[in-house]
PDB file of N, CA and C in Angstrom:
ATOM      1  N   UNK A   1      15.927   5.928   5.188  1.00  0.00           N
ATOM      2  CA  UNK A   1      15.542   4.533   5.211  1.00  0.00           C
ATOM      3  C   UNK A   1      14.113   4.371   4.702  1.00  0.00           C
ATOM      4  N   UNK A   2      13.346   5.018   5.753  1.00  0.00           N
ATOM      5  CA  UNK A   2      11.789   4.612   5.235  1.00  0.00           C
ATOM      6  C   UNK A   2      11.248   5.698   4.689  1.00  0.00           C
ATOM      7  N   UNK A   3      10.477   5.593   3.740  1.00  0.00           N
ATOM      8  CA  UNK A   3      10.198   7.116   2.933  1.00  0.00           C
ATOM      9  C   UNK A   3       8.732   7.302   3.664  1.00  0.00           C
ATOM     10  N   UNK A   4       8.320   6.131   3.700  1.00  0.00           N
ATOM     11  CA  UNK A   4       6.546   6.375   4.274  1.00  0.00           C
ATOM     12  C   UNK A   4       6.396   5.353   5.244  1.00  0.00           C
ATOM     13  N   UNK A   5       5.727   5.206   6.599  1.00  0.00           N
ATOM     14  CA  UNK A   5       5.119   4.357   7.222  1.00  0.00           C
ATOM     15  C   UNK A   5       3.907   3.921   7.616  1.00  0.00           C
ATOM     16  N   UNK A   6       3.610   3.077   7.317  1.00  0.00           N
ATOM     17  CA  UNK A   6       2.277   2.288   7.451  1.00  0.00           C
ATOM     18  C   UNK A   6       2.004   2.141   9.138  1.00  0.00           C
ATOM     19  N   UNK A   7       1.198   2.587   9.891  1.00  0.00           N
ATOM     20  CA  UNK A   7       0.816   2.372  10.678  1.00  0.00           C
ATOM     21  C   UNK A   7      -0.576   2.123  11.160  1.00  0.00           C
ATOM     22  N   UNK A   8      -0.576   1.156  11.957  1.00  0.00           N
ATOM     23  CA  UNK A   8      -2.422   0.896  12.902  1.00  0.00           C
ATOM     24  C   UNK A   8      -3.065   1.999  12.870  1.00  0.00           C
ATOM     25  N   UNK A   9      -4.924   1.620  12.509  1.00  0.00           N
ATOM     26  CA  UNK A   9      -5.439   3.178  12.164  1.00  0.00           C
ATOM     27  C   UNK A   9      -5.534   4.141  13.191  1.00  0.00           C
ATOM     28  N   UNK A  10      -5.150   3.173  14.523  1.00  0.00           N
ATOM     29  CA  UNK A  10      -5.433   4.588  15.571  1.00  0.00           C
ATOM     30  C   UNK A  10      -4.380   4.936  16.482  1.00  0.00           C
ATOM     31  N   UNK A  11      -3.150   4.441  15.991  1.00  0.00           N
ATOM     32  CA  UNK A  11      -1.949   4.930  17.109  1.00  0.00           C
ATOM     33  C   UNK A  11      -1.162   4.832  16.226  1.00  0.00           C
ATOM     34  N   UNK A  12       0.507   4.597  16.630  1.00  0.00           N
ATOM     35  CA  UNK A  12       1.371   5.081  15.836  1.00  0.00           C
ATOM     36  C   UNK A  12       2.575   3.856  15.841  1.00  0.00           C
ATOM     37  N   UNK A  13       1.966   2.174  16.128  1.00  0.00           N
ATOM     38  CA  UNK A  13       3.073   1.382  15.768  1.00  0.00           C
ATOM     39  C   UNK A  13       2.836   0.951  14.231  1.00  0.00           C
ATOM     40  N   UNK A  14       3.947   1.201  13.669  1.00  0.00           N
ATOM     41  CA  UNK A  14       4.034   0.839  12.274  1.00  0.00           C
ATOM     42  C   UNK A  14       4.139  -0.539  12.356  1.00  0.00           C
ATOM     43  N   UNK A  15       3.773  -0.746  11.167  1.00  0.00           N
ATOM     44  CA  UNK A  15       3.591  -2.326  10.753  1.00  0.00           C
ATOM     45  C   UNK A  15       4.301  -2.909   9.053  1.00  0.00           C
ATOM     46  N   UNK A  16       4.826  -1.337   8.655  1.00  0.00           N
ATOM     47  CA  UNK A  16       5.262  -1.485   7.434  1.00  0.00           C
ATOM     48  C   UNK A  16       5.663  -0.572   6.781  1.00  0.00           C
ATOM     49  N   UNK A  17       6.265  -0.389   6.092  1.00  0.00           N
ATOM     50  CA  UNK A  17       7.170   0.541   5.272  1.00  0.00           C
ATOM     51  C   UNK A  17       7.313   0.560   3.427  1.00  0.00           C
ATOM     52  N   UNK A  18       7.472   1.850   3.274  1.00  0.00           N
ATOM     53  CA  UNK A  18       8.074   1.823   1.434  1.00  0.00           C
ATOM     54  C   UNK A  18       9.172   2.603   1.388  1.00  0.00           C
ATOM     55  N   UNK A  19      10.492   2.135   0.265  1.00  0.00           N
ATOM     56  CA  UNK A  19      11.337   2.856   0.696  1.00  0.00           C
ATOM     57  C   UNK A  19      11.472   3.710  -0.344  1.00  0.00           C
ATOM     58  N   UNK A  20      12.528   4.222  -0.679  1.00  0.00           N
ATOM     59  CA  UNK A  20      12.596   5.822  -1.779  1.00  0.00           C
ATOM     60  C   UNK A  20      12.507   4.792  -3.141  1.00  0.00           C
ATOM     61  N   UNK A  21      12.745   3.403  -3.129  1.00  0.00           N
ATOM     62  CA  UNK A  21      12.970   2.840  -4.429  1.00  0.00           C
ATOM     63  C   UNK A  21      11.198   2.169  -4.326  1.00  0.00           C
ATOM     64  N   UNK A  22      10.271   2.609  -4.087  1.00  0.00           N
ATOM     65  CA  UNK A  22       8.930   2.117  -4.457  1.00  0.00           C
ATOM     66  C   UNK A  22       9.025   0.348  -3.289  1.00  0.00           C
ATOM     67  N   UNK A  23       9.738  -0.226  -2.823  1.00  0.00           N
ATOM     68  CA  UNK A  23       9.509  -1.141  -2.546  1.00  0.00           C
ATOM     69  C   UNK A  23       9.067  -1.187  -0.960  1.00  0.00           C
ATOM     70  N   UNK A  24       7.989  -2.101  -1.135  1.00  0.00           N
ATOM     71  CA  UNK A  24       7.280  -2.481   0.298  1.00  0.00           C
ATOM     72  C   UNK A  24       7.965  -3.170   1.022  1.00  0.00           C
ATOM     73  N   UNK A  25       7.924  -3.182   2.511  1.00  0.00           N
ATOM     74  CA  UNK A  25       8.833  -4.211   3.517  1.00  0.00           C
ATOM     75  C   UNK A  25       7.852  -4.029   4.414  1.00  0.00           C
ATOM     76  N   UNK A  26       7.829  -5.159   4.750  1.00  0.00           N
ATOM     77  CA  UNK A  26       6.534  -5.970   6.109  1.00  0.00           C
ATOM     78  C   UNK A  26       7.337  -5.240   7.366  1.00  0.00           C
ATOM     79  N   UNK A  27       8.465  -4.952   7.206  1.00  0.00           N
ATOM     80  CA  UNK A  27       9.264  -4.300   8.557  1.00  0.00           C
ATOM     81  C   UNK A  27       9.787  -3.048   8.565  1.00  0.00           C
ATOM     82  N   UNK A  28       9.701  -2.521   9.482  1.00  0.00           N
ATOM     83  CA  UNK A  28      10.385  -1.002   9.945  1.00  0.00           C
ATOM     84  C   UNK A  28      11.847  -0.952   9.438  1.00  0.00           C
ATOM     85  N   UNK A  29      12.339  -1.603   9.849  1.00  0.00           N
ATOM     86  CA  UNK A  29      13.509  -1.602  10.099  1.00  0.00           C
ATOM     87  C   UNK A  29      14.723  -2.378   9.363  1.00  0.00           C
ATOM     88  N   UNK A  30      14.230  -3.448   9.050  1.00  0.00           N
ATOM     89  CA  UNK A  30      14.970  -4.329   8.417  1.00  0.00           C
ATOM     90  C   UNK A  30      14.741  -4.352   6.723  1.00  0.00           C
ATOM     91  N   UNK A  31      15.412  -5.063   6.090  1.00  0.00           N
ATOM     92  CA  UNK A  31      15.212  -5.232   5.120  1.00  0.00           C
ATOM     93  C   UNK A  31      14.411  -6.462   4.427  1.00  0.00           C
ATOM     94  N   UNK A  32      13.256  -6.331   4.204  1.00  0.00           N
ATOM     95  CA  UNK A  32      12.085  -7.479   4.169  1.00  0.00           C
ATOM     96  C   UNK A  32      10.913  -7.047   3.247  1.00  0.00           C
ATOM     97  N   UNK A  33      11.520  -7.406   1.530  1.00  0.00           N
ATOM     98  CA  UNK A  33      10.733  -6.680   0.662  1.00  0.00           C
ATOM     99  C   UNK A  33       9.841  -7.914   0.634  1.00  0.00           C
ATOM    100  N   UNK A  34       8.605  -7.055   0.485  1.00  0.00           N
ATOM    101  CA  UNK A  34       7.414  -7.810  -0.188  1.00  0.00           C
ATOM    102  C   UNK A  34       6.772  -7.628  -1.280  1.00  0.00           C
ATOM    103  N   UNK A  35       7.518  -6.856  -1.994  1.00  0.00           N
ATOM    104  CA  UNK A  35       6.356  -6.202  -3.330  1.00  0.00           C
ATOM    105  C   UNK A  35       7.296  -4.757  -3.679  1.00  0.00           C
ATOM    106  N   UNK A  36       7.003  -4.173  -4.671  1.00  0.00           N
ATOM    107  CA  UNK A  36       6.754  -3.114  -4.777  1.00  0.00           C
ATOM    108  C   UNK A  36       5.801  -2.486  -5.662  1.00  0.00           C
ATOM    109  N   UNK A  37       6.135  -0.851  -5.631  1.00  0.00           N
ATOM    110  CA  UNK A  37       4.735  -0.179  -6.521  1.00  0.00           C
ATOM    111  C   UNK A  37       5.256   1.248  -7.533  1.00  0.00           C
ATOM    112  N   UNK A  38       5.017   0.930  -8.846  1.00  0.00           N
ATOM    113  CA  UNK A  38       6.063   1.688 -10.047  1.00  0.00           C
ATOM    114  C   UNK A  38       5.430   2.897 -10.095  1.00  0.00           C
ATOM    115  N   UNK A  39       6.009   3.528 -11.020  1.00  0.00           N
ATOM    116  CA  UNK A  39       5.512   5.066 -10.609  1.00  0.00           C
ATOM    117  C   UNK A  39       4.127   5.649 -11.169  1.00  0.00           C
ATOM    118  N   UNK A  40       3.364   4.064 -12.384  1.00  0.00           N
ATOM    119  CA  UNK A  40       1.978   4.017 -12.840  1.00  0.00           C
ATOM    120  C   UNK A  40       0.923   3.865 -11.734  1.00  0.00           C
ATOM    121  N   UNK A  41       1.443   3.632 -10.756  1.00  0.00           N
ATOM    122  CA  UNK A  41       0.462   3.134  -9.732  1.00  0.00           C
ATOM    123  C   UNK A  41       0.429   1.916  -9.697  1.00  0.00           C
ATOM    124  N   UNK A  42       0.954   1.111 -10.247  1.00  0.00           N
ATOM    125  CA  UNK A  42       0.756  -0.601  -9.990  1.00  0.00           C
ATOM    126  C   UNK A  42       1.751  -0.915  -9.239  1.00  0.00           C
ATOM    127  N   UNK A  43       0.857  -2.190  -8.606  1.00  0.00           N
ATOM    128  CA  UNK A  43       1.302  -2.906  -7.383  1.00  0.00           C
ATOM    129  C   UNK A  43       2.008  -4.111  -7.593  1.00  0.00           C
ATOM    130  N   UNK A  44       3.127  -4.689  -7.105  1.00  0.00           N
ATOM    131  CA  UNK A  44       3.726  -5.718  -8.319  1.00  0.00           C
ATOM    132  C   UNK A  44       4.085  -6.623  -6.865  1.00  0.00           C
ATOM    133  N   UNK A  45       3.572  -8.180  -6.937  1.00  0.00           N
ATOM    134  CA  UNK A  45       3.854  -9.216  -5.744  1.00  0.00           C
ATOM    135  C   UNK A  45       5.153  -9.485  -5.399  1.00  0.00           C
ATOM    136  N   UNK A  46       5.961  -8.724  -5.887  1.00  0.00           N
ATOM    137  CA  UNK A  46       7.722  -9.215  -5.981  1.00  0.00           C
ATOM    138  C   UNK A  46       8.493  -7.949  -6.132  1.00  0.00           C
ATOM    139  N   UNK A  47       9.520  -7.585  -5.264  1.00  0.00           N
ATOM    140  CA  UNK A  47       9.813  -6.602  -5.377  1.00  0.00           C
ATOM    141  C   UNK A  47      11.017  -6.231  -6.679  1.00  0.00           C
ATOM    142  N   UNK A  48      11.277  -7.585  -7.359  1.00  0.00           N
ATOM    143  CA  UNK A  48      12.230  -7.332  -8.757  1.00  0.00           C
ATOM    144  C   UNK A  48      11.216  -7.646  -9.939  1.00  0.00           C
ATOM    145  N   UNK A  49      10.423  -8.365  -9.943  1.00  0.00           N
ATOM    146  CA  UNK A  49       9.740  -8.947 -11.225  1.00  0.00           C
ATOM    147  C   UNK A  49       8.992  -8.523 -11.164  1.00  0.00           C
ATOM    148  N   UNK A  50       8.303  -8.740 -12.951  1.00  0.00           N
ATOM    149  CA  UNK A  50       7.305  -8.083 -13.046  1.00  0.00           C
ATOM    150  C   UNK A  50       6.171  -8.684 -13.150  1.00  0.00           C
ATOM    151  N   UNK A  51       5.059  -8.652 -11.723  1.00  0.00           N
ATOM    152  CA  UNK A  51       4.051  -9.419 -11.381  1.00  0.00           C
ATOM    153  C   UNK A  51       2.881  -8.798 -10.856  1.00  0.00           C
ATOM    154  N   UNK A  52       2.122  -7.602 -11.950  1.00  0.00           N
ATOM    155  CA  UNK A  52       1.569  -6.946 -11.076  1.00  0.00           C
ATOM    156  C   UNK A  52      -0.122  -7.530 -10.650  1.00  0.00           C
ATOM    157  N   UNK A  53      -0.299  -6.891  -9.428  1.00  0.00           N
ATOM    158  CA  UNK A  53      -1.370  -7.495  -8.906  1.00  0.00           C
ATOM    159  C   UNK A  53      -2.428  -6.718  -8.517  1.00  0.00           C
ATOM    160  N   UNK A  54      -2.439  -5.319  -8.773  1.00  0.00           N
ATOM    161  CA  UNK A  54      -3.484  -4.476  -8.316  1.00  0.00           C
ATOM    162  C   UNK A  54      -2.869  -2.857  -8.585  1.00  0.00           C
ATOM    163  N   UNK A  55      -3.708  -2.089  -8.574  1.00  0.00           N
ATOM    164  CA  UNK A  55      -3.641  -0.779  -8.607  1.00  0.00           C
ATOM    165  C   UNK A  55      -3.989   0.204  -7.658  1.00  0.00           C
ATOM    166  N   UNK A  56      -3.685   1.594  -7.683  1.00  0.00           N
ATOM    167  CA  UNK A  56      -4.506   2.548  -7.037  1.00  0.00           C
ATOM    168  C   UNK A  56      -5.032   3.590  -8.188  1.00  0.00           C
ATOM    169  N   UNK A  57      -6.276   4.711  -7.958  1.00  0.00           N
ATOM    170  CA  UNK A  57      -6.345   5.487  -8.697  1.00  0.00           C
ATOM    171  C   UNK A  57      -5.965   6.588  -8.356  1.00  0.00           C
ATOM    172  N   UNK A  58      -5.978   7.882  -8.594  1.00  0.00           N
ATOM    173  CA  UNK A  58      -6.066   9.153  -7.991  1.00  0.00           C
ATOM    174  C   UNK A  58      -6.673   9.611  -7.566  1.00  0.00           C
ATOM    175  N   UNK A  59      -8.070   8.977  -7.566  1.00  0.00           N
ATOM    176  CA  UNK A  59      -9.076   9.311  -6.025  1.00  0.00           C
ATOM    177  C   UNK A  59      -8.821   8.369  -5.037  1.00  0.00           C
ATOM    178  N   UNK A  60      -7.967   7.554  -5.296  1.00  0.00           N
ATOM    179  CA  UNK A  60      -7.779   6.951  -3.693  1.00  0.00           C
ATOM    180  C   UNK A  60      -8.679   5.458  -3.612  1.00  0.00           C
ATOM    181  N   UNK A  61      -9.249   4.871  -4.899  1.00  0.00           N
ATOM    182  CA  UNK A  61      -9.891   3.946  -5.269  1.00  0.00           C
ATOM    183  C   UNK A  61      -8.753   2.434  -4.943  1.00  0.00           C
ATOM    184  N   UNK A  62      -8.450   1.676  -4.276  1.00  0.00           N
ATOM    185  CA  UNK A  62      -7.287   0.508  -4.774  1.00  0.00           C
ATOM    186  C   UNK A  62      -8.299  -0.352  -5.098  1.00  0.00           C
ATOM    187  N   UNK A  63      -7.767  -1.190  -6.437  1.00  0.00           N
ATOM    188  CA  UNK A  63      -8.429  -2.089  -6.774  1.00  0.00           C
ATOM    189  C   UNK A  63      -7.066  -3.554  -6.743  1.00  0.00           C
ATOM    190  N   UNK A  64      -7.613  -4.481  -7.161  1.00  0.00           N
ATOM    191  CA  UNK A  64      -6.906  -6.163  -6.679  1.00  0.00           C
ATOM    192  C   UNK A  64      -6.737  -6.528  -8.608  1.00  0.00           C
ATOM    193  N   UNK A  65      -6.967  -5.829  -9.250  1.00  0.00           N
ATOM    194  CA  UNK A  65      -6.864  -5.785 -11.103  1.00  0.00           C
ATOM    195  C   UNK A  65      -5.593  -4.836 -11.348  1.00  0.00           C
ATOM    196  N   UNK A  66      -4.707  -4.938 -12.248  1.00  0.00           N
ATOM    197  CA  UNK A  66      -3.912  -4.058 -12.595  1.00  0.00           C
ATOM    198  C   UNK A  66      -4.548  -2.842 -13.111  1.00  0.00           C
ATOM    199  N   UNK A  67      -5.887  -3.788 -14.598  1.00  0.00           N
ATOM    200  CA  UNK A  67      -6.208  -3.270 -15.427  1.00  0.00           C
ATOM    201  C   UNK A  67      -7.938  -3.199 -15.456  1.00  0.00           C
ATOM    202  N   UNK A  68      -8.140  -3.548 -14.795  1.00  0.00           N
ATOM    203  CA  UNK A  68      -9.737  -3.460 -14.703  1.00  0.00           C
ATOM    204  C   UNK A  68     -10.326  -2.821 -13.343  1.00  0.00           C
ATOM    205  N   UNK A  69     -11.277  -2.538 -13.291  1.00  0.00           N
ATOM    206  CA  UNK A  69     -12.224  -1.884 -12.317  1.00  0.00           C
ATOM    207  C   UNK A  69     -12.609  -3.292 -11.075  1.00  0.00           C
ATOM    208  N   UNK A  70     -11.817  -3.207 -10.084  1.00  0.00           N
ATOM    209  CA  UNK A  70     -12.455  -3.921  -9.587  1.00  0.00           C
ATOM    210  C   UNK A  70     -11.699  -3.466  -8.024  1.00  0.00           C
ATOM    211  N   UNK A  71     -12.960  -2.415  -7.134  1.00  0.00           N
ATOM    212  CA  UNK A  71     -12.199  -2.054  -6.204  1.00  0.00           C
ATOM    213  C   UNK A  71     -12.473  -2.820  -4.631  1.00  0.00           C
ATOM    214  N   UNK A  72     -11.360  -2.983  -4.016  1.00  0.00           N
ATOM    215  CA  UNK A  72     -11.134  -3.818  -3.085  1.00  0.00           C
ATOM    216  C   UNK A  72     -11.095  -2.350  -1.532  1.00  0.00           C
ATOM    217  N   UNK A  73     -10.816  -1.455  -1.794  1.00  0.00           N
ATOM    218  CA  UNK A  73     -10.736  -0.180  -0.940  1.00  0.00           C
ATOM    219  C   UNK A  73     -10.404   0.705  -1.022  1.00  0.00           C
ATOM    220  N   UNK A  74      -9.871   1.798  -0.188  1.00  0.00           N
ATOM    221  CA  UNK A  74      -9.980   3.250  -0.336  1.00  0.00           C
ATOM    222  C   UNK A  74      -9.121   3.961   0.677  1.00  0.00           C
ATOM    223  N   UNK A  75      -8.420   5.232  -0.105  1.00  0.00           N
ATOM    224  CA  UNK A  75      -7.542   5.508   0.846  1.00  0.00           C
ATOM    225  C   UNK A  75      -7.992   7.527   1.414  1.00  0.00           C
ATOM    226  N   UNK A  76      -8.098   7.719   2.247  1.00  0.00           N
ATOM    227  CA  UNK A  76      -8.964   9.158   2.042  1.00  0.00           C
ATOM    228  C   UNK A  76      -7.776   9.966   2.245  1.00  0.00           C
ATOM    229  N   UNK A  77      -8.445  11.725   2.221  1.00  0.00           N
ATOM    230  CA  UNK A  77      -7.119  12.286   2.246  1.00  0.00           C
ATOM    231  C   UNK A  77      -6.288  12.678   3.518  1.00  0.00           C
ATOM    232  N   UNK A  78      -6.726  12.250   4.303  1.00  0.00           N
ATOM    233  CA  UNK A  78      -5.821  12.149   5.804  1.00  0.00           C
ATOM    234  C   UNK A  78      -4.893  10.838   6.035  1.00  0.00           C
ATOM    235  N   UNK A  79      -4.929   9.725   4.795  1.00  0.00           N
ATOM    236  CA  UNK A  79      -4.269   8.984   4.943  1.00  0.00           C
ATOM    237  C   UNK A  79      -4.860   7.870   5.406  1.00  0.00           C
ATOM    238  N   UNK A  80      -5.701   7.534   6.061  1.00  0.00           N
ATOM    239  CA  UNK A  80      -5.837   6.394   6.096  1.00  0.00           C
ATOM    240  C   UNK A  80      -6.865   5.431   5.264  1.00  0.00           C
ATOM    241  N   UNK A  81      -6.294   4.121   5.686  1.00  0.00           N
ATOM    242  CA  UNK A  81      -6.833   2.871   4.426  1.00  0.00           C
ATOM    243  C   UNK A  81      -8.238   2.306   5.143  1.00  0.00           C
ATOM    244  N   UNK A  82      -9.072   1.955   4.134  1.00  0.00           N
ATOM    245  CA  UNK A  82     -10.316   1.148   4.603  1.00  0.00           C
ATOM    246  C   UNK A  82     -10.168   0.347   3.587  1.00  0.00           C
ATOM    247  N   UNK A  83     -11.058  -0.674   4.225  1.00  0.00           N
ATOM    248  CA  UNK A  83     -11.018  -2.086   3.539  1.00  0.00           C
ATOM    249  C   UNK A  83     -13.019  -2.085   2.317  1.00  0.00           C
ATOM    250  N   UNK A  84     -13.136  -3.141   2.258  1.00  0.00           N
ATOM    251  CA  UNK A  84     -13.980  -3.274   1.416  1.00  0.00           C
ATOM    252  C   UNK A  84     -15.566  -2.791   1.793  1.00  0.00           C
ATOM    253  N   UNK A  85     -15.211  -2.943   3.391  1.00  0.00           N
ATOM    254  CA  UNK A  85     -16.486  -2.985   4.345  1.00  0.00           C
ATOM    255  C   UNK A  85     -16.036  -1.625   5.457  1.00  0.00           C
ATOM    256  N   UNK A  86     -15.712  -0.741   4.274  1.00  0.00           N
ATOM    257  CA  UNK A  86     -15.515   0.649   5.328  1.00  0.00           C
ATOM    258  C   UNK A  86     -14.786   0.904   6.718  1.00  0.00           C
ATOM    259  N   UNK A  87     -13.976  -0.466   7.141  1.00  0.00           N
ATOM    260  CA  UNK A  87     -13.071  -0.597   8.501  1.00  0.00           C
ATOM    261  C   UNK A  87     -12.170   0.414   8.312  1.00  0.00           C
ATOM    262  N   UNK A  88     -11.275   1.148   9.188  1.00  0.00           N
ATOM    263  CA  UNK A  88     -10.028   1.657   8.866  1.00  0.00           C
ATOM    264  C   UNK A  88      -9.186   0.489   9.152  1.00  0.00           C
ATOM    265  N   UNK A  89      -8.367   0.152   8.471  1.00  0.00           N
ATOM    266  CA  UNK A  89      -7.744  -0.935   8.496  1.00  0.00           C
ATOM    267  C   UNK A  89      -5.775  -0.605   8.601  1.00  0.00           C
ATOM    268  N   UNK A  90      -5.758   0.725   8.281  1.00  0.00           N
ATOM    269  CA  UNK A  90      -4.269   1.310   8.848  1.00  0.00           C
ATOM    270  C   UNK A  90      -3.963   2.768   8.507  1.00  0.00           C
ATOM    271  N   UNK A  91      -3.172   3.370   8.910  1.00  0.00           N
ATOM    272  CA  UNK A  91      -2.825   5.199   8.552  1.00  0.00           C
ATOM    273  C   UNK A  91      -1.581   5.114   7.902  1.00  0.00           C
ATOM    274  N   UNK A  92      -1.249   6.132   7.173  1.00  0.00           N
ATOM    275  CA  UNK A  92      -0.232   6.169   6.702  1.00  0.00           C
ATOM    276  C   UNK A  92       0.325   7.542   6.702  1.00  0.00           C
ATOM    277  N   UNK A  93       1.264   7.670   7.011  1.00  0.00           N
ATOM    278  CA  UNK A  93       1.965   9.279   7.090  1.00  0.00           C
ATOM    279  C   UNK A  93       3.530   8.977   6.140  1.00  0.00           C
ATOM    280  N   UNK A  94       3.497  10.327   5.521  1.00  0.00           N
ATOM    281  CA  UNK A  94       5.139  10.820   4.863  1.00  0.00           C
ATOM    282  C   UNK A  94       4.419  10.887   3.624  1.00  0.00           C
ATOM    283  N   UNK A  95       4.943  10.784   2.084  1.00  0.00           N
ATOM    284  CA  UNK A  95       4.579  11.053   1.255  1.00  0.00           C
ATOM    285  C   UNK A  95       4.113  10.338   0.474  1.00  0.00           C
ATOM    286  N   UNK A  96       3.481  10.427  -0.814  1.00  0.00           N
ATOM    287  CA  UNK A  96       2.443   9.643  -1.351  1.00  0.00           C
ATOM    288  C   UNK A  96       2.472   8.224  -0.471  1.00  0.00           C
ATOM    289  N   UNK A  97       1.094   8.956  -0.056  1.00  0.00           N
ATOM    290  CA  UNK A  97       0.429   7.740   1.146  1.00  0.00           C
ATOM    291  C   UNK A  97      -0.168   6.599  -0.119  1.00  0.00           C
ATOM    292  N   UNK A  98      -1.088   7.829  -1.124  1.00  0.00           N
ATOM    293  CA  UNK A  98      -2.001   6.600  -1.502  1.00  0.00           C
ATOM    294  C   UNK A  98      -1.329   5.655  -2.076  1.00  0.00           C
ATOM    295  N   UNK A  99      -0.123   5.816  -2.349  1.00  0.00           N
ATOM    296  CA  UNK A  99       0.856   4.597  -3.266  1.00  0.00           C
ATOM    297  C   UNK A  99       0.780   3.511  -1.893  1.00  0.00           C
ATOM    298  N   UNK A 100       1.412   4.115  -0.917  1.00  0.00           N
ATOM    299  CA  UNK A 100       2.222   3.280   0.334  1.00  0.00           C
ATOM    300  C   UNK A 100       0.748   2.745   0.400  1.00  0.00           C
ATOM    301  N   UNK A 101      -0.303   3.025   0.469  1.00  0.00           N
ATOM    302  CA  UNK A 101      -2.056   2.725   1.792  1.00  0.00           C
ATOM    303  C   UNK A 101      -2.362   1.186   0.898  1.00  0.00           C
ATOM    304  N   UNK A 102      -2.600   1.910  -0.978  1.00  0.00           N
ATOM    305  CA  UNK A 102      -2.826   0.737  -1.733  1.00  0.00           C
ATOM    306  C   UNK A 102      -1.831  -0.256  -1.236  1.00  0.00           C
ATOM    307  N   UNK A 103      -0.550  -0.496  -1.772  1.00  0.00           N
ATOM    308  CA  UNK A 103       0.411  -1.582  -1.292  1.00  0.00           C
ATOM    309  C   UNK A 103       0.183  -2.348  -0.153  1.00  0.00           C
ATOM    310  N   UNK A 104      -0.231  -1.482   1.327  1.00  0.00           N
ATOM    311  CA  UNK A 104      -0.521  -1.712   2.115  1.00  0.00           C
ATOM    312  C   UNK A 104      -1.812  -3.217   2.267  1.00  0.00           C
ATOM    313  N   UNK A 105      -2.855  -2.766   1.715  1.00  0.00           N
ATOM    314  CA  UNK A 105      -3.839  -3.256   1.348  1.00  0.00           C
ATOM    315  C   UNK A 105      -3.870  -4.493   0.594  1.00  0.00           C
ATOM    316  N   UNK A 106      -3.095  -4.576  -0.697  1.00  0.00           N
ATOM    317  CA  UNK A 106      -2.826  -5.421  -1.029  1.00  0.00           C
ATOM    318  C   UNK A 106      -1.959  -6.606  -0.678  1.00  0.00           C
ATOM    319  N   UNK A 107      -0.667  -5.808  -0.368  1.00  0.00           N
ATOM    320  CA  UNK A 107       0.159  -6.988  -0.309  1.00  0.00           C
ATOM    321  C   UNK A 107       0.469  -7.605   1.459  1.00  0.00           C
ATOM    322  N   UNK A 108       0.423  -6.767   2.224  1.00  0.00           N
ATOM    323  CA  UNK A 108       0.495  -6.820   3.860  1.00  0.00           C
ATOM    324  C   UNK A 108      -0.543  -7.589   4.298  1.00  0.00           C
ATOM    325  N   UNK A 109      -1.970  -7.165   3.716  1.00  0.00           N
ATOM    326  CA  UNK A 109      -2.872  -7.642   4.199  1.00  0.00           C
ATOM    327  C   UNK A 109      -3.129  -9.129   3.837  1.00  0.00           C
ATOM    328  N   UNK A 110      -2.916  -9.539   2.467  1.00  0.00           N
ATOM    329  CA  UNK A 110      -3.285 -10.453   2.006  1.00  0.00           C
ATOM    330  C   UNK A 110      -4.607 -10.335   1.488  1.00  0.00           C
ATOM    331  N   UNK A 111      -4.731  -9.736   0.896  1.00  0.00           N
ATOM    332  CA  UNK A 111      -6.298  -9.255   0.033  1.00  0.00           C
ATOM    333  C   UNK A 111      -5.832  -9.063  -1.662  1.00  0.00           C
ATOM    334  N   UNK A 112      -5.282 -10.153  -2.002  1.00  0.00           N
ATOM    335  CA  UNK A 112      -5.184 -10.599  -3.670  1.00  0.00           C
ATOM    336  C   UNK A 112      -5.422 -11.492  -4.116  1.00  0.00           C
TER     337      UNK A 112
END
């Protein structure tokens, strides 16, 4: 079901999910896409169309630009996400976090 889960930075209730097909869901459990994220690293507001709205890099940089430099936060290598102002703002465990942390950031949070 869920390939990766997004969870609160300091315990373990998830708040969100990506599934094996790149797409984000605001829910554990159910089916409740919000986005997804292609295998370039872009972040797209719709989980069928193509609407992208932000990126990650391979250092773990997410920016709110597909295509330009403009970074909004950061994902380190234990997984968890900070926001613009260094908060941990959620953890992420299972595999490529930094795909799931960016998405996270962007589209969950409302920071686009």
């Amino acid at each position: 079901m869920a390939r990766t889960i997004v969870n609160f930075p300091y315990n373990s209730l998830g708040v969100a999910r990506v599934d094996c097909n790149g797409i984000i869901h605001n829910h554990l459990y159910h089916d409740c896409p919000v986005g997804r994220i292609d295998t370039n690293n872009i972040i797209h507001s719709h989980p069928v169309n193509n609407s992208p709205i932000g990126r990650i890099d391979l250092d773990g940089t997410i920016h709110n630009n597909h295509v330009s430099n403009s970074p909004i936060g950061r994902v380190d290598e234990y997984g968890y996400v900070y926001d613009n102002h260094n908060v941990a703002v959620a953890r992420v465990e299972g595999e490529d976090f930094l795909q799931s942390a960016s998405a996270y950031l962007l589209l969950i949070k409302d920071i686009r």
